[in-house]
C-alpha atoms as a PDB file:
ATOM      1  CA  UNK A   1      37.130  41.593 -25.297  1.00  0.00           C
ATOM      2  CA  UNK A   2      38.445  38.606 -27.715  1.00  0.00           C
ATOM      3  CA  UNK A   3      36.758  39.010 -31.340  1.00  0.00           C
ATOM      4  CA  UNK A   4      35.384  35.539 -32.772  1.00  0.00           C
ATOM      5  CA  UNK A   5      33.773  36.581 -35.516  1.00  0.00           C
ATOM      6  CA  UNK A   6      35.855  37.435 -38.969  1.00  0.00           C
ATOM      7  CA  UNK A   7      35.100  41.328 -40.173  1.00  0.00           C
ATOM      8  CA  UNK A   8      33.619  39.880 -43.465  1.00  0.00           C
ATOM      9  CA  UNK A   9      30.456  38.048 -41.888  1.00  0.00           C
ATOM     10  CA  UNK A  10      28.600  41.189 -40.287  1.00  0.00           C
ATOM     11  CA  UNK A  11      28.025  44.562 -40.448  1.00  0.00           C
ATOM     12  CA  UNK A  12      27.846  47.249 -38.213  1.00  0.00           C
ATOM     13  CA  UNK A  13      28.251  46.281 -34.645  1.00  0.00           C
ATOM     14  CA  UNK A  14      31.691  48.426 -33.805  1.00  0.00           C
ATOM     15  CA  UNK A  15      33.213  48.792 -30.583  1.00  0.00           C
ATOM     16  CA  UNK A  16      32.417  52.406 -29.831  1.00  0.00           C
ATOM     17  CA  UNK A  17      34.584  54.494 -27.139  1.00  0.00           C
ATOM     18  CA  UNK A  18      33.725  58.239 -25.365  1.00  0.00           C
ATOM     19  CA  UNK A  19      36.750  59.796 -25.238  1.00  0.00           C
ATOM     20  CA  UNK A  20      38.211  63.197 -24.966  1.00  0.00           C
ATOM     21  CA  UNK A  21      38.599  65.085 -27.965  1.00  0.00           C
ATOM     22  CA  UNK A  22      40.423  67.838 -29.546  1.00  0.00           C
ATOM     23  CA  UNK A  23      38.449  69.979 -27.781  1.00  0.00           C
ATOM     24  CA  UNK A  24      38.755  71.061 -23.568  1.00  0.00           C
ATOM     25  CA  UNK A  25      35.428  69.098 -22.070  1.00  0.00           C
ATOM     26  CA  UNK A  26      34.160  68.269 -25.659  1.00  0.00           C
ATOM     27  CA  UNK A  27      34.090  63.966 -26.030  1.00  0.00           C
ATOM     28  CA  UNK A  28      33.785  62.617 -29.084  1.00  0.00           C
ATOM     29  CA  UNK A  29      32.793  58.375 -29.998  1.00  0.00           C
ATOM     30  CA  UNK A  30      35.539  56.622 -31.536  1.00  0.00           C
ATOM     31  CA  UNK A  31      34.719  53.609 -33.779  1.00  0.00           C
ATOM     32  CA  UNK A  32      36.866  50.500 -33.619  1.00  0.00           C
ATOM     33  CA  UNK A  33      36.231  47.748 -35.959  1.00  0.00           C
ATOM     34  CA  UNK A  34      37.322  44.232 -34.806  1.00  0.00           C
ATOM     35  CA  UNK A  35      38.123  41.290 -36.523  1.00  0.00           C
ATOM     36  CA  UNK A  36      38.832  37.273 -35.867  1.00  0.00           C
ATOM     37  CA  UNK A  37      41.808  37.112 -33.391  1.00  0.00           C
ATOM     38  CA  UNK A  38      41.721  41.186 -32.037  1.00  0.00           C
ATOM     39  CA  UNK A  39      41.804  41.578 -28.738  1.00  0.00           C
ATOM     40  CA  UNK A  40      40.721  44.521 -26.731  1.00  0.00           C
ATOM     41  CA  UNK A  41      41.760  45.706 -23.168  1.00  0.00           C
ATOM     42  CA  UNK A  42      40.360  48.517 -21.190  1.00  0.00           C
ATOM     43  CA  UNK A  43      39.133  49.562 -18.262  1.00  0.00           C
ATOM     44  CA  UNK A  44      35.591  49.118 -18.496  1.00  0.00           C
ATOM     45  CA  UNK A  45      33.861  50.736 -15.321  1.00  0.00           C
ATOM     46  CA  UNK A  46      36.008  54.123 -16.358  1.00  0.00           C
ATOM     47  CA  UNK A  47      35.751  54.197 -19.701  1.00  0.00           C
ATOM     48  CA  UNK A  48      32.245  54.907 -21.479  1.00  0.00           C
ATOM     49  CA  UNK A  49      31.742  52.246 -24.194  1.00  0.00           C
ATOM     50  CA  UNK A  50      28.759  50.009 -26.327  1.00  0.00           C
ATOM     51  CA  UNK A  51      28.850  48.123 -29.659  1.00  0.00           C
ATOM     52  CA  UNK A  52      26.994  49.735 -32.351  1.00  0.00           C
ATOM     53  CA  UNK A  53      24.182  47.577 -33.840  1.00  0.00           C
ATOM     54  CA  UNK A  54      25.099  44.865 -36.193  1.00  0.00           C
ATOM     55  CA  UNK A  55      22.991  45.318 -39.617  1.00  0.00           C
ATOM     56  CA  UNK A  56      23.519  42.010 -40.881  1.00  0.00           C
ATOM     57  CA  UNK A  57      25.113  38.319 -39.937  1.00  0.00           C
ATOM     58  CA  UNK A  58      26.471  37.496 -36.440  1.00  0.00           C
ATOM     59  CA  UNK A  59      29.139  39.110 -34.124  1.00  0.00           C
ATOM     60  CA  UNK A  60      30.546  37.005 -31.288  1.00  0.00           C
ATOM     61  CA  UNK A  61      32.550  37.815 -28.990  1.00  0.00           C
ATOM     62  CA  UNK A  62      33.988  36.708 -25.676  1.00  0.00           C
ATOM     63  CA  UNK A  63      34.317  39.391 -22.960  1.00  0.00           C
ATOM     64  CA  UNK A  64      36.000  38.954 -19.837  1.00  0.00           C
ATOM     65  CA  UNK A  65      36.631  40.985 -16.290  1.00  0.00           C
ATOM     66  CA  UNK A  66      39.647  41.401 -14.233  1.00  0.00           C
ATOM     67  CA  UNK A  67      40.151  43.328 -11.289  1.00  0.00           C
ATOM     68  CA  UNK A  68      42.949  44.412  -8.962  1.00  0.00           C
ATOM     69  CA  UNK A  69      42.508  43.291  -5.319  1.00  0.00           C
ATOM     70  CA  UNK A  70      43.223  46.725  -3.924  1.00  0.00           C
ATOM     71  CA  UNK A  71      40.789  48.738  -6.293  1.00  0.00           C
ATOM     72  CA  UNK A  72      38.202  46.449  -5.902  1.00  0.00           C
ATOM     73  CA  UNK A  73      35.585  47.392  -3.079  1.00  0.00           C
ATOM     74  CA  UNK A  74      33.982  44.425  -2.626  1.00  0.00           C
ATOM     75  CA  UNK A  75      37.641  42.539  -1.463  1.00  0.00           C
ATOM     76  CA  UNK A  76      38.154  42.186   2.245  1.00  0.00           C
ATOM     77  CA  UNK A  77      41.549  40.973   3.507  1.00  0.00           C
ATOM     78  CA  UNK A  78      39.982  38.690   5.723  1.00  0.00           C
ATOM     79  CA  UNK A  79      40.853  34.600   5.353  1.00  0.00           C
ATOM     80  CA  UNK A  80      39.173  31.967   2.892  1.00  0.00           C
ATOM     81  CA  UNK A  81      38.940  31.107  -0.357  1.00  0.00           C
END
């Protein structure tokens, strides 16, 4: 995820995270506030995320997907393009 938006023209809308906390089997949401420029990489099918709502002005951002040949399941080995 590339932010596009600076910090200053919205509020709310914060990349939000399920992670493991302090806790054994207790997760806890982590808020991550972009702005202009950040860039975020993560694995996106394992890890449990959303974007908060945004209260005011516009967040954009561009999102993107890569995958790794092998881990993919819908890959065959087979010939073409």
């Amino acid at each position: 995820v590339a932010m596009l938006t600076p910090r200053s023209n919205y509020t709310g809308g914060a990349f939000q995270a399920k992670l493991e906390g302090p806790v054994k089997d207790k997760k806890v949401i982590r808020n991550l506030s972009l702005d202009a420029g950040d860039c975020l990489v993560f694995p996106a099918k394992q890890l449990c995320h959303r974007v908060s709502a945004v209260k005011t002005g516009t967040r954009r951002s561009l999102v993107f997907w890569a995958f790794d040949r092998n881990s993919c399941k819908y890959h065959t080995s087979g010939s073409g393009a």
